[in-house]
N, C-alpha and C. Protein backbone atom coordinates (compact mmCIF):
# COMPACT_ATOMS: atom_id res chain seq x y z
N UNK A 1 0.85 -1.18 0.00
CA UNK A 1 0.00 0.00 0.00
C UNK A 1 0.90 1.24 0.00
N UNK A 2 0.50 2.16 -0.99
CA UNK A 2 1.37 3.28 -0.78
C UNK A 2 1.08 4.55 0.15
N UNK A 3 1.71 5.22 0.47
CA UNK A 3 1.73 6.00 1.32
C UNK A 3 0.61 7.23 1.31
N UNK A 4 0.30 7.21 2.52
CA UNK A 4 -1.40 8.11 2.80
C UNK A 4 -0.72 9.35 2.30
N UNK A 5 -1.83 10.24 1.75
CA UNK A 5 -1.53 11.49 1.30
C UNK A 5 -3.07 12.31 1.93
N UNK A 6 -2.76 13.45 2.63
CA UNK A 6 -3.95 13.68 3.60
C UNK A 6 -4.55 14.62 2.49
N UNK A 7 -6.38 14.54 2.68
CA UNK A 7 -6.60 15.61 2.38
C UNK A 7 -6.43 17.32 2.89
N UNK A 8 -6.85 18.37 1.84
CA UNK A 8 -6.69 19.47 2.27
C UNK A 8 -8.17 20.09 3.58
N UNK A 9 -7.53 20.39 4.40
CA UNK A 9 -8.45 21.11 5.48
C UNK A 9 -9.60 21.07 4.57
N UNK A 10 -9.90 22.07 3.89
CA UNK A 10 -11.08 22.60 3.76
C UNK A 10 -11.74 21.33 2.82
N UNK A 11 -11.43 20.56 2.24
CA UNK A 11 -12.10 19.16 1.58
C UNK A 11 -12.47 18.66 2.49
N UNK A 12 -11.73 18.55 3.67
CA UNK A 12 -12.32 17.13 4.90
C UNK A 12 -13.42 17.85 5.34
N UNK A 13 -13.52 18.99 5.40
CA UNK A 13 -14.96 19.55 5.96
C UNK A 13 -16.35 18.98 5.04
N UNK A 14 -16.06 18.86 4.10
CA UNK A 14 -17.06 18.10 3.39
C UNK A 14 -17.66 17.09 3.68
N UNK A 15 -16.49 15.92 3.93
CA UNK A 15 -16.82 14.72 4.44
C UNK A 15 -17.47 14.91 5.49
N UNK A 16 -17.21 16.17 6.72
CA UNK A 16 -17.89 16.17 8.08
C UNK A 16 -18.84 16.38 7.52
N UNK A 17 -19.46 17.30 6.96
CA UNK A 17 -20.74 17.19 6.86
C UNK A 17 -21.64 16.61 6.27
N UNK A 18 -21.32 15.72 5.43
CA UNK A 18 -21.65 14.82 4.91
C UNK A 18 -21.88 13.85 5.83
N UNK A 19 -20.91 13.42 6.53
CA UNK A 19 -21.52 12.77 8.00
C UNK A 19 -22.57 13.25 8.86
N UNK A 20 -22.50 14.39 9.40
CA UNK A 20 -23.25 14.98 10.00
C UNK A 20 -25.12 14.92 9.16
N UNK A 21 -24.64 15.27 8.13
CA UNK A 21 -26.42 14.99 7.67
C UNK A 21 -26.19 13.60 7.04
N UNK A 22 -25.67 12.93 7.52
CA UNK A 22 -26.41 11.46 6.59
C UNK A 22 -26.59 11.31 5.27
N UNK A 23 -25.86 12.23 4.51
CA UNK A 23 -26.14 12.37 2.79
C UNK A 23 -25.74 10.74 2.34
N UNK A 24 -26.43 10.54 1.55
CA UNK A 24 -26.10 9.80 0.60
C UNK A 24 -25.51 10.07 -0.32
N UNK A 25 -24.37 9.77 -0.89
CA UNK A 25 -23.24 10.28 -1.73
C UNK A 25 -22.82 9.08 -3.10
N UNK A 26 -22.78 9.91 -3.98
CA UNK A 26 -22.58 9.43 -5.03
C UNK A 26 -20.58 9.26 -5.17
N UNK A 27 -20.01 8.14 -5.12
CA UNK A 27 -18.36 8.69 -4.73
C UNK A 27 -17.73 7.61 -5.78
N UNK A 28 -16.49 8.73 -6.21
CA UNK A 28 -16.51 8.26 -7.75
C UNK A 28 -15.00 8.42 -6.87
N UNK A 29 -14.09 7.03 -6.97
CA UNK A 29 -12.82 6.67 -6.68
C UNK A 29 -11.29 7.08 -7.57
N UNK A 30 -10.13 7.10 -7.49
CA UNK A 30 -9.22 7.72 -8.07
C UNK A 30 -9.00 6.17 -9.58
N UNK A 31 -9.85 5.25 -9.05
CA UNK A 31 -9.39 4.01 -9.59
C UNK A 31 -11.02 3.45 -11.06
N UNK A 32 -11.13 4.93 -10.45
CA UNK A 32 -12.35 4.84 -12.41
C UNK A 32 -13.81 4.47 -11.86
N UNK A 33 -13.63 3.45 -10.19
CA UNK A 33 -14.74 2.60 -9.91
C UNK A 33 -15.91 3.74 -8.89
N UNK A 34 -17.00 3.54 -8.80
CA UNK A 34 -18.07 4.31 -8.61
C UNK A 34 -19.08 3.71 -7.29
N UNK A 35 -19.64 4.37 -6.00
CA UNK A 35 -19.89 3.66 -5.21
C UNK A 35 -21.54 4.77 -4.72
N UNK A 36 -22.50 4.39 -4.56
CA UNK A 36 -23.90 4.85 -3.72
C UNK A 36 -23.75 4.22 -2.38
N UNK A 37 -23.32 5.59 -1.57
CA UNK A 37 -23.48 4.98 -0.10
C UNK A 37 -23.81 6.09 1.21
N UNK A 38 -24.51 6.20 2.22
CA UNK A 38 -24.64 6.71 2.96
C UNK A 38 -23.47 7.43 4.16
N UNK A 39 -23.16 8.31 3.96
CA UNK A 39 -21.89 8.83 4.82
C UNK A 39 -22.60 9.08 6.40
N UNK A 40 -21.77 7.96 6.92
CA UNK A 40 -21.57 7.43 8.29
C UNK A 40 -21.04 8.48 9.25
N UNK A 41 -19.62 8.35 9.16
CA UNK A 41 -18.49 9.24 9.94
C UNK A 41 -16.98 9.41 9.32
N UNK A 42 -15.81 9.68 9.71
CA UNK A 42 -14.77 9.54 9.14
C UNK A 42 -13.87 8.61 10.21
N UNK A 43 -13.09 8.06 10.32
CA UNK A 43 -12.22 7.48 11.28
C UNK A 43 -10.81 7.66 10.84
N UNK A 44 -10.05 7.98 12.02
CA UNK A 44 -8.34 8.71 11.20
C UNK A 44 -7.41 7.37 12.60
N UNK A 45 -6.68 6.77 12.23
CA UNK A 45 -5.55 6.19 12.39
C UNK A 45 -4.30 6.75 12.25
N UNK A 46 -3.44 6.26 12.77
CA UNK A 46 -1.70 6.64 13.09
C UNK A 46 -1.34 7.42 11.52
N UNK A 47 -2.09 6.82 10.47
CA UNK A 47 -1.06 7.10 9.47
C UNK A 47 -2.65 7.67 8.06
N UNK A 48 -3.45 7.18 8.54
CA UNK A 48 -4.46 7.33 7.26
C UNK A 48 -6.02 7.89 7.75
N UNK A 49 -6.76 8.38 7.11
CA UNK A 49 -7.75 8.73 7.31
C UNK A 49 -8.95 7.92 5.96
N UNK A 50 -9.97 7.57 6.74
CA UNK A 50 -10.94 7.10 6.25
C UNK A 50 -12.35 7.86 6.67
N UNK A 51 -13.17 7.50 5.37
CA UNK A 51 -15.10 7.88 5.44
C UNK A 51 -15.49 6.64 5.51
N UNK A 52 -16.62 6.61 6.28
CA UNK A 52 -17.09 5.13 6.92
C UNK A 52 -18.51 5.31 6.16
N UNK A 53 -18.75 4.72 5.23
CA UNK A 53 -19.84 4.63 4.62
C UNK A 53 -21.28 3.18 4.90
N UNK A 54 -22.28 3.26 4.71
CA UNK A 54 -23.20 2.54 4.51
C UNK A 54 -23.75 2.27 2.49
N UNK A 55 -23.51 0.87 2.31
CA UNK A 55 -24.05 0.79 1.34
C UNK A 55 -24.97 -0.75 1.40
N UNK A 56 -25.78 -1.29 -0.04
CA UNK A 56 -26.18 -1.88 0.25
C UNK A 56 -25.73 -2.93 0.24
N UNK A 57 -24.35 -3.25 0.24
CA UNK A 57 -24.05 -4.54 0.29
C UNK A 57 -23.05 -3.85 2.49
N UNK A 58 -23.54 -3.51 2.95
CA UNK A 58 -23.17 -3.30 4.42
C UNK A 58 -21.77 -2.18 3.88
N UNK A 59 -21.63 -1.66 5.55
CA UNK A 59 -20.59 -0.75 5.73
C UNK A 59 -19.23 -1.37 5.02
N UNK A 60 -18.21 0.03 4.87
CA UNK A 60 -17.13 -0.04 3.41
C UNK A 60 -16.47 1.12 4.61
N UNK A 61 -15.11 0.95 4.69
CA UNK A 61 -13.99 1.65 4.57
C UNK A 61 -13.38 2.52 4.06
N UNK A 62 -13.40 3.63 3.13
CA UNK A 62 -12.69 3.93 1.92
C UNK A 62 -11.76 4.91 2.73
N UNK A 63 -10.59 4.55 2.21
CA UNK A 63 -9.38 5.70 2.35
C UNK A 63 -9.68 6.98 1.99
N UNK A 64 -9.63 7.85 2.26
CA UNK A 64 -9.44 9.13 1.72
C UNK A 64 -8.94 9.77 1.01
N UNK A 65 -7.83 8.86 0.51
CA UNK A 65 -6.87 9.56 -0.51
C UNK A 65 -7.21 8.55 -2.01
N UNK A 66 -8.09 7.92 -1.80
CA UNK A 66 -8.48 7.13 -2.76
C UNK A 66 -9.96 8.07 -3.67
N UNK A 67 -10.58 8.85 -2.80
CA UNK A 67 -11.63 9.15 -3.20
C UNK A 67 -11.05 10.44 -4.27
N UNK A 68 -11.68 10.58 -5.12
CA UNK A 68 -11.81 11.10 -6.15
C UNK A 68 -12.57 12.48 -6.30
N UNK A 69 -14.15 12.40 -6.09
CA UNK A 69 -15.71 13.11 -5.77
C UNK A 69 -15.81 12.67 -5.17
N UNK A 70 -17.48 13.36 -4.69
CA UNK A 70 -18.62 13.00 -3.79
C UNK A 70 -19.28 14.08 -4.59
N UNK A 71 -20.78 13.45 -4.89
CA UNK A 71 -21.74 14.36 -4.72
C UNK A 71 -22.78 13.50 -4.56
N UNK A 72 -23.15 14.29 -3.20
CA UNK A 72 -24.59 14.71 -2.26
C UNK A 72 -26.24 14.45 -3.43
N UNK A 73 -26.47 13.44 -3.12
CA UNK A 73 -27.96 13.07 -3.74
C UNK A 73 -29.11 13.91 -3.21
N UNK A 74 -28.81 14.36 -1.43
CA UNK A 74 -30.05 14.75 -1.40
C UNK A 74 -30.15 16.13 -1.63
N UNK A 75 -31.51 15.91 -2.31
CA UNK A 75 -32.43 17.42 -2.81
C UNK A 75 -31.74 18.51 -1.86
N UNK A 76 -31.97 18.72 -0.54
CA UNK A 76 -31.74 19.86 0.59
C UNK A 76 -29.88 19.83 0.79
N UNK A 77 -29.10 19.31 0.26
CA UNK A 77 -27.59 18.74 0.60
C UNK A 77 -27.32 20.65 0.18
N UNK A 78 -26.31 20.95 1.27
CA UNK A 78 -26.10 22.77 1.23
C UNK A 78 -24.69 22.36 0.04
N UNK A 79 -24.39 21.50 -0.32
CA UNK A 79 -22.77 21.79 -1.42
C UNK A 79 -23.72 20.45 -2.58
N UNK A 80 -22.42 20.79 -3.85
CA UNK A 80 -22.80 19.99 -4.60
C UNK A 80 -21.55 19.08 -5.35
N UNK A 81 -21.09 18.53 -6.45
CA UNK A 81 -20.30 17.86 -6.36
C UNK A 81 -19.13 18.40 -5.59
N UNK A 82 -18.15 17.65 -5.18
CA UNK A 82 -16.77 18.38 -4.46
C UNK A 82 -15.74 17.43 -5.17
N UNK A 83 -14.88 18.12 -5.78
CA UNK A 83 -13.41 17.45 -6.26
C UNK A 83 -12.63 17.09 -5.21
N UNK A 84 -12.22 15.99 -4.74
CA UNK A 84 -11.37 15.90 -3.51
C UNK A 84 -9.85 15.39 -3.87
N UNK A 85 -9.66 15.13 -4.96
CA UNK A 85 -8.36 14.46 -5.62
C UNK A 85 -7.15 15.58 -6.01
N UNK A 86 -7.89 17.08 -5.66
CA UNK A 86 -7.24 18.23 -6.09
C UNK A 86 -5.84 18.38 -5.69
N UNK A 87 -6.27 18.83 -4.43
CA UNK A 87 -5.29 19.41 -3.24
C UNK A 87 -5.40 18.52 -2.10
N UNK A 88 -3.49 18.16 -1.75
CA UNK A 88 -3.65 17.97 -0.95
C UNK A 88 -3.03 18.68 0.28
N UNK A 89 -2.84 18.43 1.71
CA UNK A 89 -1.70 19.07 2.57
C UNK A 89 -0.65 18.86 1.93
């Protein structure tokens, strides 16, 4: 596995709130592949940070530096797609 690359401050705020309201998120990976899942929380370890998602095949892991987008399905969601592959720290 290669080495975590953090996102930038103001991207991870996304993910919080995306947690915070329960969006369901459309999240399109650095690796082409495409995922519908409910944003859970984030969880950060010694070395990496992850979004803890709900989908329908059960909860998923995804790295953070793997994700690509997100965009927010629901109607009332206050942002709309977010590039997260941009910038990082």
């Amino acid at each position: 596995m290669d080495d975590y690359q953090p996102l930038a401050c103001d991207l991870y705020d996304y993910l919080e709130i995306a947690c915070m309201h329960r969006y369901q998120l459309a999240i399109e990976l650095i690796d082409g592949s495409h995922l519908l899942g409910q944003a859970l929380t984030t969880q950060t370890t010694a070395k990496e940070e992850f979004l803890l998602i709900r989908t329908n095949d059960g909860e998923q892991r995804l790295r953070m530096d793997r994700l690509l987008a997100i965009t927010p399905q629901d109607a009332d969601a206050s942002f709309g797609r977010v590039l997260l592959n941009g910038n990082r720290c």
